[in-house]
PDB file of N, CA and C in Angstrom:
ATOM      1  N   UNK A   1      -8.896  16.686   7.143  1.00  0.00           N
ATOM      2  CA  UNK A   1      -8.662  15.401   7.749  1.00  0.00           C
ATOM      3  C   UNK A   1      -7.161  15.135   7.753  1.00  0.00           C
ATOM      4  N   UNK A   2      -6.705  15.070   8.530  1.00  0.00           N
ATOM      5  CA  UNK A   2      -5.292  14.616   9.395  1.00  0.00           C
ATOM      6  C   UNK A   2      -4.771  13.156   8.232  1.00  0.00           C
ATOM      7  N   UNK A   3      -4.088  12.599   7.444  1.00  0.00           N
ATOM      8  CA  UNK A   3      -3.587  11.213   7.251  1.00  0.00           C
ATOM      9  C   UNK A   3      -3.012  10.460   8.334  1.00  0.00           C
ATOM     10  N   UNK A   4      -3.173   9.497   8.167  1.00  0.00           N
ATOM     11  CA  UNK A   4      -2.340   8.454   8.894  1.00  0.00           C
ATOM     12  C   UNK A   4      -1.076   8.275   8.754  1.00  0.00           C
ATOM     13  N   UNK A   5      -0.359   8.234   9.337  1.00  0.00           N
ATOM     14  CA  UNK A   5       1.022   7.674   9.565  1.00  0.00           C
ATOM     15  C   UNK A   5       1.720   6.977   7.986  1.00  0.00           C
ATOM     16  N   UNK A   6       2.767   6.923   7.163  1.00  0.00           N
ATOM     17  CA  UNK A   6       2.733   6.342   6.021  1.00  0.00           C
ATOM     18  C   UNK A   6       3.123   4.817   6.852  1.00  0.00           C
ATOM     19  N   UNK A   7       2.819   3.995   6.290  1.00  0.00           N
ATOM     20  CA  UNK A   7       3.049   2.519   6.825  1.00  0.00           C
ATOM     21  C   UNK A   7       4.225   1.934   5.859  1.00  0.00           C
ATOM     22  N   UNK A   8       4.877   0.844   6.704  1.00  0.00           N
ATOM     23  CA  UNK A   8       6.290   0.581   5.774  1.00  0.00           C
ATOM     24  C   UNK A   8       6.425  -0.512   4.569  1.00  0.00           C
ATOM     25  N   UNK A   9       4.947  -0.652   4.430  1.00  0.00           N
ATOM     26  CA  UNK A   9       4.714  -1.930   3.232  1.00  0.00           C
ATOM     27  C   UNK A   9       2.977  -1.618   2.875  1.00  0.00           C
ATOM     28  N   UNK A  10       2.607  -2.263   2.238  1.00  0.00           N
ATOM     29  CA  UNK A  10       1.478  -2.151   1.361  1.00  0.00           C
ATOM     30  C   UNK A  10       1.175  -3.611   1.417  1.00  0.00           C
ATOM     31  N   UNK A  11      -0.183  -3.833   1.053  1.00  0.00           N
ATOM     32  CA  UNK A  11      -0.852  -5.272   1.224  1.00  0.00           C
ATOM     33  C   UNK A  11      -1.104  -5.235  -0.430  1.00  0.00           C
ATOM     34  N   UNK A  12      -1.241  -6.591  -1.064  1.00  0.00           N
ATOM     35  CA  UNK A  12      -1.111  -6.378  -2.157  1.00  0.00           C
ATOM     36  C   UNK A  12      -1.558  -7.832  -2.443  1.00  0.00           C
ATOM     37  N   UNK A  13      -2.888  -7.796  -3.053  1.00  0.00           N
ATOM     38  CA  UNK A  13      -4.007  -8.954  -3.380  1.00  0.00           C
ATOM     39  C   UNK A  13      -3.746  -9.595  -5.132  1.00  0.00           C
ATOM     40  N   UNK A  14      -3.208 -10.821  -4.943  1.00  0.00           N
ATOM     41  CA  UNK A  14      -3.031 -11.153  -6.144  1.00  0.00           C
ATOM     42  C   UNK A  14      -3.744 -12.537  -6.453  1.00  0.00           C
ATOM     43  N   UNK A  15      -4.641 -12.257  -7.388  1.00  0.00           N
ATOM     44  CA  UNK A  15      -5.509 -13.077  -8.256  1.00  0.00           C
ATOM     45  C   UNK A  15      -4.728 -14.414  -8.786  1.00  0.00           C
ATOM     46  N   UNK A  16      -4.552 -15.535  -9.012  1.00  0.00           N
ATOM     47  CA  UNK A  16      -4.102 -16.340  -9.426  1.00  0.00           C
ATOM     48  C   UNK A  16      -5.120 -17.197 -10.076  1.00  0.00           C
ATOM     49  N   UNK A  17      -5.578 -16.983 -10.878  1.00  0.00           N
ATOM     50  CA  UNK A  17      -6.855 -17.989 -11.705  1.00  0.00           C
ATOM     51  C   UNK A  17      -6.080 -18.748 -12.572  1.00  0.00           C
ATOM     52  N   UNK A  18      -7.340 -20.110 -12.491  1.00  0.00           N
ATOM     53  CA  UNK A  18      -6.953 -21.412 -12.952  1.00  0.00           C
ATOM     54  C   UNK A  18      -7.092 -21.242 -14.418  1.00  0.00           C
ATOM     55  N   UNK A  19      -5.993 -21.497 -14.926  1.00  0.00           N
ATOM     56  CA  UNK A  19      -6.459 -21.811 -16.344  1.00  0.00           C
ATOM     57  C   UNK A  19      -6.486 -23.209 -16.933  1.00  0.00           C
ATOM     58  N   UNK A  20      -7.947 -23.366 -17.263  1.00  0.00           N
ATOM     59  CA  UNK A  20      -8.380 -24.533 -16.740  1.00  0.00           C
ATOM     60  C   UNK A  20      -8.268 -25.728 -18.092  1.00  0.00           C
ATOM     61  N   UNK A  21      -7.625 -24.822 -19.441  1.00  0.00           N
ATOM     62  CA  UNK A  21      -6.905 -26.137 -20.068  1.00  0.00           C
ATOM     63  C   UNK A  21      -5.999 -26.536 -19.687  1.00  0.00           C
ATOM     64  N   UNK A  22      -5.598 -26.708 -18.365  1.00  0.00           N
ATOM     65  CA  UNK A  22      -4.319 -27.561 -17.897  1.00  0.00           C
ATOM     66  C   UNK A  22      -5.024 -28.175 -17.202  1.00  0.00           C
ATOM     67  N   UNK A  23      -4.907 -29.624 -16.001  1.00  0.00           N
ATOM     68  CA  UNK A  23      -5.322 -30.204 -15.381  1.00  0.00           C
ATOM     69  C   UNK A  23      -3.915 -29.628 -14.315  1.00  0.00           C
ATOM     70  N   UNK A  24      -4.678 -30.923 -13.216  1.00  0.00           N
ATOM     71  CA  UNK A  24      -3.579 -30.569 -11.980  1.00  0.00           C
ATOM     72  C   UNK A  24      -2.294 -30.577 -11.797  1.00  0.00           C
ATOM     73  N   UNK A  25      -2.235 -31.864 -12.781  1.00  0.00           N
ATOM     74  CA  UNK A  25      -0.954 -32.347 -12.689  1.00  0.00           C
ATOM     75  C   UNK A  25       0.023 -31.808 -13.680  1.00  0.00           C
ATOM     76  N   UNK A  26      -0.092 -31.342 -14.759  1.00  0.00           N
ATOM     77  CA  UNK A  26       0.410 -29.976 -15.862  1.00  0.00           C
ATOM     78  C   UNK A  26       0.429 -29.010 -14.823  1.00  0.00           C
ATOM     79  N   UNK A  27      -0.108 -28.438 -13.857  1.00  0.00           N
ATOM     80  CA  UNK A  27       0.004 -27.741 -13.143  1.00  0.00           C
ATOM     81  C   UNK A  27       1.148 -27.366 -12.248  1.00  0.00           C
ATOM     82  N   UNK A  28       0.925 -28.694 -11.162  1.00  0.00           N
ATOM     83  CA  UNK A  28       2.527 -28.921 -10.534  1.00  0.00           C
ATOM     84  C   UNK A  28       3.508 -29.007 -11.188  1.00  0.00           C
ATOM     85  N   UNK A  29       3.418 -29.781 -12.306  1.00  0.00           N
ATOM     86  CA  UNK A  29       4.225 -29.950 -13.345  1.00  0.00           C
ATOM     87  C   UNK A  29       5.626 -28.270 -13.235  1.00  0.00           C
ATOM     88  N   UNK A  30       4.227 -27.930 -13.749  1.00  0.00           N
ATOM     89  CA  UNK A  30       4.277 -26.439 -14.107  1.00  0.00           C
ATOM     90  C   UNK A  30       5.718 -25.541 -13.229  1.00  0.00           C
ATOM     91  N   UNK A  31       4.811 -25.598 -12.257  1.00  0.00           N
ATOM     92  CA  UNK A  31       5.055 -24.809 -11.025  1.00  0.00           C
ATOM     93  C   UNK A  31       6.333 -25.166 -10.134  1.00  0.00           C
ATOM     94  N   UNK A  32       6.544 -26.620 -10.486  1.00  0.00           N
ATOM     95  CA  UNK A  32       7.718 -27.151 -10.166  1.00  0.00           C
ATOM     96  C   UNK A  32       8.968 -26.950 -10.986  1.00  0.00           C
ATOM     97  N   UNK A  33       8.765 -27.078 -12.527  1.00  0.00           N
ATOM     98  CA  UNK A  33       9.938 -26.618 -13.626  1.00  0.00           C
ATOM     99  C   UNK A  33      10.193 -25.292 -12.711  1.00  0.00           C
ATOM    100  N   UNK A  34       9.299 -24.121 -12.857  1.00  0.00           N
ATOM    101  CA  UNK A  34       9.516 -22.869 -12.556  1.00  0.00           C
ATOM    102  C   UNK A  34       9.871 -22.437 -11.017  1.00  0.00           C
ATOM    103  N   UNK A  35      10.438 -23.471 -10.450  1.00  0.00           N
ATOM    104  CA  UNK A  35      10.512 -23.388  -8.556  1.00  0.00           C
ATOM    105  C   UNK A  35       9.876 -22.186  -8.031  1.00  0.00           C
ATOM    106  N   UNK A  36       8.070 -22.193  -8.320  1.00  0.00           N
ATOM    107  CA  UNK A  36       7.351 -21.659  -7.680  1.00  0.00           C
ATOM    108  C   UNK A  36       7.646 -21.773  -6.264  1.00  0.00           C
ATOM    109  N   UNK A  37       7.375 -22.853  -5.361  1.00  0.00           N
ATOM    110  CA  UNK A  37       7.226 -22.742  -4.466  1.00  0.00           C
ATOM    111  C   UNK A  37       8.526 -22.087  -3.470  1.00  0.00           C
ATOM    112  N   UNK A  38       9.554 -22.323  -4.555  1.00  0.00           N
ATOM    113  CA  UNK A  38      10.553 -21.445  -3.335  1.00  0.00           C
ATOM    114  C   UNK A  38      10.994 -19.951  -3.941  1.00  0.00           C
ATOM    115  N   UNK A  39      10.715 -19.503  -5.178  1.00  0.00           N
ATOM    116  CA  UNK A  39      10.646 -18.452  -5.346  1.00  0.00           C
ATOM    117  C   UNK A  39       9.483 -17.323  -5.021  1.00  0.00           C
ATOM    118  N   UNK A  40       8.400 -18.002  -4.607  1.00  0.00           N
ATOM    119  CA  UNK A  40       7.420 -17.200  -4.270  1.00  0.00           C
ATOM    120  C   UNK A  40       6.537 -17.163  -3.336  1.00  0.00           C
ATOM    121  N   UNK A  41       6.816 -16.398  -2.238  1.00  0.00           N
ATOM    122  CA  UNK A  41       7.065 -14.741  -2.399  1.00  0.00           C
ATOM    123  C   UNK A  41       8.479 -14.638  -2.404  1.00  0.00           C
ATOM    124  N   UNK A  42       9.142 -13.543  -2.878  1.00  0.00           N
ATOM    125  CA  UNK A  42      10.651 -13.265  -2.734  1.00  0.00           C
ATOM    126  C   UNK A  42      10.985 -12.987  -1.635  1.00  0.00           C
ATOM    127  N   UNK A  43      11.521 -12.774  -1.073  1.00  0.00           N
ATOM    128  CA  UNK A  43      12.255 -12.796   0.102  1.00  0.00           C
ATOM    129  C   UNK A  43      11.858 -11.379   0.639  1.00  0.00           C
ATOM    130  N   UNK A  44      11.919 -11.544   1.614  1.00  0.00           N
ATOM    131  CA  UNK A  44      11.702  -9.854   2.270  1.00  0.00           C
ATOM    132  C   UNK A  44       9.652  -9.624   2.442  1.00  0.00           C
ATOM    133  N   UNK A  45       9.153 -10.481   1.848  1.00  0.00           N
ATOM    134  CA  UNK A  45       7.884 -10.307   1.487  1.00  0.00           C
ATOM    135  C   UNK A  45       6.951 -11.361   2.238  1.00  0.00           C
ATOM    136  N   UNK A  46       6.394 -11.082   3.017  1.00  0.00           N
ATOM    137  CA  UNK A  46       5.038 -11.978   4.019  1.00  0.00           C
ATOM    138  C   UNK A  46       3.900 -12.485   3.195  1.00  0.00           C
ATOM    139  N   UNK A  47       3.253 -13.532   3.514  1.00  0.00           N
ATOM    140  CA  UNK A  47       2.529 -13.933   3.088  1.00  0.00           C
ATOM    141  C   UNK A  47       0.954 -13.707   4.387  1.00  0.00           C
ATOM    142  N   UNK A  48       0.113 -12.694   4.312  1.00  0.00           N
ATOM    143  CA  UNK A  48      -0.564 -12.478   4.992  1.00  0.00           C
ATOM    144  C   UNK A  48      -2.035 -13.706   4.890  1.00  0.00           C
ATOM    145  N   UNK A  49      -2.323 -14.185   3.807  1.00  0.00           N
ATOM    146  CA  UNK A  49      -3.101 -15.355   3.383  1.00  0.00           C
ATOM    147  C   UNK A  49      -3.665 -16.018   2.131  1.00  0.00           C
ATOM    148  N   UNK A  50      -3.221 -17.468   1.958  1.00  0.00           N
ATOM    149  CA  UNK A  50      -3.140 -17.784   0.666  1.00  0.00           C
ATOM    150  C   UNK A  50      -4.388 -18.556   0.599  1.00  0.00           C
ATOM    151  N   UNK A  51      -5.783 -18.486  -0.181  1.00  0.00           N
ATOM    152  CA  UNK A  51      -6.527 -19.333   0.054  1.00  0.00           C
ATOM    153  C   UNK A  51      -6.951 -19.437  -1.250  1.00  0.00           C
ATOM    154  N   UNK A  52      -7.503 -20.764  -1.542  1.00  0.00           N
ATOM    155  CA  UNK A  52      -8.152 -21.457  -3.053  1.00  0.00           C
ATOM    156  C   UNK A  52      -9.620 -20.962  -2.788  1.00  0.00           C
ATOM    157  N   UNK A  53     -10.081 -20.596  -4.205  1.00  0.00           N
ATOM    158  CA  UNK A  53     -11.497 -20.514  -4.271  1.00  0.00           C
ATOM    159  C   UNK A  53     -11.465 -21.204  -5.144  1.00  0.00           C
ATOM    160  N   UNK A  54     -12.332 -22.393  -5.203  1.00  0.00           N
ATOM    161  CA  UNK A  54     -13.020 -23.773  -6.295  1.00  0.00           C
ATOM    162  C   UNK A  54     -13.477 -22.681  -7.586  1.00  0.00           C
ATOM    163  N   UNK A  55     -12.802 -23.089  -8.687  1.00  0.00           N
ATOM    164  CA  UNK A  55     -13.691 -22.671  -9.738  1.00  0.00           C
ATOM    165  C   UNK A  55     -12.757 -21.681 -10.400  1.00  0.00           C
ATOM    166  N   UNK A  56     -12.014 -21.220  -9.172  1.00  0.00           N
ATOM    167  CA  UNK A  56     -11.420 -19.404  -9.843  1.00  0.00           C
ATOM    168  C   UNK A  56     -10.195 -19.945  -9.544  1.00  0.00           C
ATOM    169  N   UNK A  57      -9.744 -20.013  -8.843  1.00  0.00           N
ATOM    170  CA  UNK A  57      -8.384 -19.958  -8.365  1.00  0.00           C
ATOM    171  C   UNK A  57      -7.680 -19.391  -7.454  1.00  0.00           C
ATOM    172  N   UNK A  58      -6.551 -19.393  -6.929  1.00  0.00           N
ATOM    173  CA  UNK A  58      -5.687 -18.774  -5.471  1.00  0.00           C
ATOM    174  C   UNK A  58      -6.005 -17.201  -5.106  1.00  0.00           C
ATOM    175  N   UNK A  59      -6.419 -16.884  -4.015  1.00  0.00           N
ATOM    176  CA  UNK A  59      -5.972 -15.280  -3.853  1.00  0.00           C
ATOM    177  C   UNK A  59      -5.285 -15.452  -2.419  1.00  0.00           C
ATOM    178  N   UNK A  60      -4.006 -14.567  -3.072  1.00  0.00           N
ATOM    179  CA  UNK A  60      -3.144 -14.416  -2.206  1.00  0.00           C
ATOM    180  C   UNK A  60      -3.139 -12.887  -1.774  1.00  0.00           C
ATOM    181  N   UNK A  61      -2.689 -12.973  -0.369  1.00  0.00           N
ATOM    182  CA  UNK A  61      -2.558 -11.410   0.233  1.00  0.00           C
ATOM    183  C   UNK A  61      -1.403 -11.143   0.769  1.00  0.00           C
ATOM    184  N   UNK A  62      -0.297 -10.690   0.260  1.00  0.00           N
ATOM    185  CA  UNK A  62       0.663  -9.990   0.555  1.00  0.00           C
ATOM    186  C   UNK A  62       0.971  -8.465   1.436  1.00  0.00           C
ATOM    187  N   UNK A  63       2.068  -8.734   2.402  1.00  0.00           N
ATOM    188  CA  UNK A  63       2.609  -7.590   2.546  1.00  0.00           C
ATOM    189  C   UNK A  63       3.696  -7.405   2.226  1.00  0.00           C
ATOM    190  N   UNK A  64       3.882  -5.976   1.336  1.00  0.00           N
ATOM    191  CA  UNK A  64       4.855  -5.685   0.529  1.00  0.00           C
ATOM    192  C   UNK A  64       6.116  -4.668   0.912  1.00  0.00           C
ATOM    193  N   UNK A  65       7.199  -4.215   1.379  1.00  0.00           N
ATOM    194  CA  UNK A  65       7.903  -3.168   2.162  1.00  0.00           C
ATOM    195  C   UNK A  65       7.995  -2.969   0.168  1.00  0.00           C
ATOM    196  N   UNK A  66       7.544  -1.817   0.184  1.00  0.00           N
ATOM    197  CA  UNK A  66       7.577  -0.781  -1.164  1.00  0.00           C
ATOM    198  C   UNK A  66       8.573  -1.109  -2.651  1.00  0.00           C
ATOM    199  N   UNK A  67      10.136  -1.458  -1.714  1.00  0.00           N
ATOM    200  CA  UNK A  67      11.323  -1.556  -2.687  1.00  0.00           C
ATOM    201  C   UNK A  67      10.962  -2.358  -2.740  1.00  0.00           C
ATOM    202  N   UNK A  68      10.139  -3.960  -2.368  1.00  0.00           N
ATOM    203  CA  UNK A  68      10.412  -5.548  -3.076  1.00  0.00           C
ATOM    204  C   UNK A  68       9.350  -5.711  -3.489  1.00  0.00           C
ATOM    205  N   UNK A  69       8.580  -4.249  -4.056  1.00  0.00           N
ATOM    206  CA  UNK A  69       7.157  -4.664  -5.539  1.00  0.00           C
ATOM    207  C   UNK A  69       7.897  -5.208  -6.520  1.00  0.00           C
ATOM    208  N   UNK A  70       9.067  -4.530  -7.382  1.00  0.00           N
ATOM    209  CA  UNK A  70       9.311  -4.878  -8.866  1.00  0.00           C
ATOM    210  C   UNK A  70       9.900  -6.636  -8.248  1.00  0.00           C
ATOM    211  N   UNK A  71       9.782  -6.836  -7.267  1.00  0.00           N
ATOM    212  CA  UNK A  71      10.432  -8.223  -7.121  1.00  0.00           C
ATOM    213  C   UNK A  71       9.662  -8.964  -6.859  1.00  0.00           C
ATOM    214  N   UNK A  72       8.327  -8.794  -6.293  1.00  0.00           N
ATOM    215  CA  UNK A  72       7.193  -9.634  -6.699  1.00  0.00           C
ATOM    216  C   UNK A  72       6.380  -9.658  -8.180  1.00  0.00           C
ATOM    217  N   UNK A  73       6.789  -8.732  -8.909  1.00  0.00           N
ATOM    218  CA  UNK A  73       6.203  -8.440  -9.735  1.00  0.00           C
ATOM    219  C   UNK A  73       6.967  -9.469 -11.182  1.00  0.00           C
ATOM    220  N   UNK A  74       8.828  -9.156 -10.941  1.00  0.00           N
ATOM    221  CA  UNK A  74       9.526 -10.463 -11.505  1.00  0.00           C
ATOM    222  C   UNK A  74       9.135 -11.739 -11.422  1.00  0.00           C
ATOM    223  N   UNK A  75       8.455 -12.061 -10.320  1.00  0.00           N
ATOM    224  CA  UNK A  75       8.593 -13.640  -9.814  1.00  0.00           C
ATOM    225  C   UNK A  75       7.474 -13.617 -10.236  1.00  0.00           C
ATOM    226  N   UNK A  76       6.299 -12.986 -10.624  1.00  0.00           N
ATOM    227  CA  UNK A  76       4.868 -13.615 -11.011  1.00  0.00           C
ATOM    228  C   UNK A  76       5.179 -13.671 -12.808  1.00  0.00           C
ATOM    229  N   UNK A  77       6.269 -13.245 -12.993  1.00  0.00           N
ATOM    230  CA  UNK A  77       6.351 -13.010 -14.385  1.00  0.00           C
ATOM    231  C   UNK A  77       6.821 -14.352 -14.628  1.00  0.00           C
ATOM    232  N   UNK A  78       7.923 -14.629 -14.136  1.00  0.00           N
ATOM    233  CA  UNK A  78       9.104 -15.810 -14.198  1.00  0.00           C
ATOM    234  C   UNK A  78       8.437 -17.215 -13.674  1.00  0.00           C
ATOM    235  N   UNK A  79       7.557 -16.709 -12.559  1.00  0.00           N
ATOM    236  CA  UNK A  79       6.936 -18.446 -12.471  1.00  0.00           C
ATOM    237  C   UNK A  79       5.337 -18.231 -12.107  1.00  0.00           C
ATOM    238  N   UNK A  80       4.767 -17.650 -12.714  1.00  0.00           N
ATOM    239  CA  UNK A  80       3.392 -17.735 -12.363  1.00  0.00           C
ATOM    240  C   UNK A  80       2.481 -17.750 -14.002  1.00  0.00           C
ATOM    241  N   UNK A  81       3.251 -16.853 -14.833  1.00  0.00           N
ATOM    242  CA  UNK A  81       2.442 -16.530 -15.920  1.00  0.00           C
ATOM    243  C   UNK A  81       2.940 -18.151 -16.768  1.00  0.00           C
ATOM    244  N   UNK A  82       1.902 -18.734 -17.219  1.00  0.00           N
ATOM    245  CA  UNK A  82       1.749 -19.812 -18.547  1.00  0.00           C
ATOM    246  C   UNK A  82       1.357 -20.939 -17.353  1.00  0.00           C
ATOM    247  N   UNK A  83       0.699 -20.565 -16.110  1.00  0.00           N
ATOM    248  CA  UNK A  83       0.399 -21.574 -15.117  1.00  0.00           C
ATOM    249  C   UNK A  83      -1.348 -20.757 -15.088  1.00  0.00           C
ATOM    250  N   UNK A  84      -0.988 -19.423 -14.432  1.00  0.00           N
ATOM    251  CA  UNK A  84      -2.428 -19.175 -13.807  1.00  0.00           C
ATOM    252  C   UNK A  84      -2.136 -17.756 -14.513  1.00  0.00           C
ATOM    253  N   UNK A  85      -3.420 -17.145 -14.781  1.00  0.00           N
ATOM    254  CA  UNK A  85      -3.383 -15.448 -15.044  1.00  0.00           C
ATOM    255  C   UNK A  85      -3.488 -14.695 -14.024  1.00  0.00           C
ATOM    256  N   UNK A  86      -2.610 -13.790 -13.741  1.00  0.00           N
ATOM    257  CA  UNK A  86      -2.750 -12.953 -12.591  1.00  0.00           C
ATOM    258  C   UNK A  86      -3.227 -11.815 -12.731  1.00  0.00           C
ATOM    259  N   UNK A  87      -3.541 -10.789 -11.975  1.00  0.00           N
ATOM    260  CA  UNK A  87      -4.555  -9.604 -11.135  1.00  0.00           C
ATOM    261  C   UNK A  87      -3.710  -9.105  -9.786  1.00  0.00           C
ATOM    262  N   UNK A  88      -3.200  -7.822 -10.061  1.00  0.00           N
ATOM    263  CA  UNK A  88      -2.837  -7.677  -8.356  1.00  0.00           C
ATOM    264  C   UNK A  88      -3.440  -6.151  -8.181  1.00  0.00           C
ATOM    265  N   UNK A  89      -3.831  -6.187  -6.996  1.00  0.00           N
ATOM    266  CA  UNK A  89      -4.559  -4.975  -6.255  1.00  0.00           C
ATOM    267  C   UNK A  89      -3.534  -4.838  -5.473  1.00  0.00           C
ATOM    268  N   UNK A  90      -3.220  -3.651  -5.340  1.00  0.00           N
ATOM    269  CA  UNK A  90      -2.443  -2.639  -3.722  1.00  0.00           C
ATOM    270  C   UNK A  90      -3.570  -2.374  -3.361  1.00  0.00           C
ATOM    271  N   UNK A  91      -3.561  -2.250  -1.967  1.00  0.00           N
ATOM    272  CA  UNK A  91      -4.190  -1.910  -0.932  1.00  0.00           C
ATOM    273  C   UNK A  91      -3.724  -1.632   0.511  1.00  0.00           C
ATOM    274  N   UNK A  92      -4.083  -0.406   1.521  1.00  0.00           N
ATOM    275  CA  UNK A  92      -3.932  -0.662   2.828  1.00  0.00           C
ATOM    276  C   UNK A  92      -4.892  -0.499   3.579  1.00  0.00           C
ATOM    277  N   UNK A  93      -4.318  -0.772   4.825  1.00  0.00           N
ATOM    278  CA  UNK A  93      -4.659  -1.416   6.023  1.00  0.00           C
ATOM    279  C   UNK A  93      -5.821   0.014   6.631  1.00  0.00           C
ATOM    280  N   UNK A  94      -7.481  -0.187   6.572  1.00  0.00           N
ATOM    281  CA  UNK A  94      -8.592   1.084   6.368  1.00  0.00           C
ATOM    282  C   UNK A  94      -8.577   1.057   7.759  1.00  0.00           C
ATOM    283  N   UNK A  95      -8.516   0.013   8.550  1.00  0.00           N
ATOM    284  CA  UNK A  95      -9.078  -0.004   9.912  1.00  0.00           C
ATOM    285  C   UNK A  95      -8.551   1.634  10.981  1.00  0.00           C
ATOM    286  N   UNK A  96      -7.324   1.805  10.867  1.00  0.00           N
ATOM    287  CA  UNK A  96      -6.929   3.406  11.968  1.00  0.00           C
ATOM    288  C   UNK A  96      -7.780   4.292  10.864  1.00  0.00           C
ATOM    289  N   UNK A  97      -7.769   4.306   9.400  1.00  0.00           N
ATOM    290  CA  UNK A  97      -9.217   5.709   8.971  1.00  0.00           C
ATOM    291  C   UNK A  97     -10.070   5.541   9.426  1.00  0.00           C
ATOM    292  N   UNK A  98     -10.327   4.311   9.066  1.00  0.00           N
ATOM    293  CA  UNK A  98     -11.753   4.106   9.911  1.00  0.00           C
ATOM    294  C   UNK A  98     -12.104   4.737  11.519  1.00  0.00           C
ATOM    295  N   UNK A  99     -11.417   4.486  12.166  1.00  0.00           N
ATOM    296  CA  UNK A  99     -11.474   4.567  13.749  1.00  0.00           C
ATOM    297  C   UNK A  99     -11.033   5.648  13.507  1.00  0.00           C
ATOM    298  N   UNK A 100     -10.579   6.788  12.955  1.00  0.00           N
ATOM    299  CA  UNK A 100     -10.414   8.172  12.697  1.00  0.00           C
ATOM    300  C   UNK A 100     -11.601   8.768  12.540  1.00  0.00           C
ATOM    301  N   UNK A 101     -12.066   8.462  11.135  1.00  0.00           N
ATOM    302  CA  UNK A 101     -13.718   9.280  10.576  1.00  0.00           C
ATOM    303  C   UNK A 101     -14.867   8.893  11.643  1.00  0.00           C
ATOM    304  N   UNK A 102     -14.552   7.786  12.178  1.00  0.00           N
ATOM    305  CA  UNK A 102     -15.726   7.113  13.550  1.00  0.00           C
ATOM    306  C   UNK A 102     -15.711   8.634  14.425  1.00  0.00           C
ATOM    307  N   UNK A 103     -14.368   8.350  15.024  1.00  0.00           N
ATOM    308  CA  UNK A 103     -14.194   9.228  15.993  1.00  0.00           C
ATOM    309  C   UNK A 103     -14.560  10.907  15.478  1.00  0.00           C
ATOM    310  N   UNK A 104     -14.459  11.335  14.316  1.00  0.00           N
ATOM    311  CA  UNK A 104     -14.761  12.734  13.581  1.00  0.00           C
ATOM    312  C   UNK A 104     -16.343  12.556  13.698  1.00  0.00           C
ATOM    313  N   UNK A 105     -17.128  11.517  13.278  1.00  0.00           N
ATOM    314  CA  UNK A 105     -18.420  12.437  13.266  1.00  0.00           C
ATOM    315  C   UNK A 105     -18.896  12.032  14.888  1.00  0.00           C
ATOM    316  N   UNK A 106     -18.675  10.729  15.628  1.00  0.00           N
ATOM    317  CA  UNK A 106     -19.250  10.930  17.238  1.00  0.00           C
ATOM    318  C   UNK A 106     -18.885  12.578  17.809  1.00  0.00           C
ATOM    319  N   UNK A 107     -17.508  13.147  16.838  1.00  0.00           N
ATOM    320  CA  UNK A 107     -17.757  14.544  17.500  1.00  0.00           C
ATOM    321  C   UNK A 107     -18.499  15.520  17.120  1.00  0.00           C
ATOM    322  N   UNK A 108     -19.208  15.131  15.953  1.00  0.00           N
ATOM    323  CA  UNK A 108     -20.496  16.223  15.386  1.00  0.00           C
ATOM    324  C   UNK A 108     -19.465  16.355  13.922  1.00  0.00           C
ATOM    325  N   UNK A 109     -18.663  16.062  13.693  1.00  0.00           N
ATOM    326  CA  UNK A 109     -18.226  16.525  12.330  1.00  0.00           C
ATOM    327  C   UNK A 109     -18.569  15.402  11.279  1.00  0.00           C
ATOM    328  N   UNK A 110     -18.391  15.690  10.211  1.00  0.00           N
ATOM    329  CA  UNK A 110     -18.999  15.225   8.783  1.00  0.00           C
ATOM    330  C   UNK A 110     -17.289  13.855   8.605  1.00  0.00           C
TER     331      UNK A 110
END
């Protein structure tokens, strides 16, 4: 099987759960001492979609260009940890394998 093309960033799923002896407002609190909102994401870095799940907390989906991981990885250190516990998954983009292995077995191959 042939690879795909290397792509110039990585998607990169980060868990943000509530830790839920804080209330909301310890929260912002929080997040504001630590200028979350303008340190994160770092610069150079997309925000592909940030959505709340009730109960758990934020998952965010990043795209990452390779060199500005250790710099997302600073900024969850510097303003995310003693707010929410984080989780990050790398991941890419399955859809061209996909439409690869599709196209391999419509031709009779495995």
């Amino acid at each position: 099987m042939t690879e795909p093309a290397p792509q110039e960033s990585i998607l990169l799923t980060v868990f943000l759960r509530h830790d839920q002896s804080n209330n909301l407002d310890a929260v912002q609190t929080k997040l504001k001492e630590a200028d979350w909102w303008e340190r994160f994401p770092p610069e150079g870095v997309e925000v592909v979609s940030w959505y709340v799940a009730m109960g758990f907390g934020q998952i965010v989906t990043l795209r990452v260009p390779p060199a500005r991981l250790a710099a997302v990885n600073v900024e969850l250190e510097r303003s995310a940890w003693g707010v929410f516990r984080t989780e990050c998954y790398p991941a890419y983009d399955f859809v061209p394998v996909r439409e690869m292995i599709r196209e391999r077995v419509r031709q009779g191959g495995k």
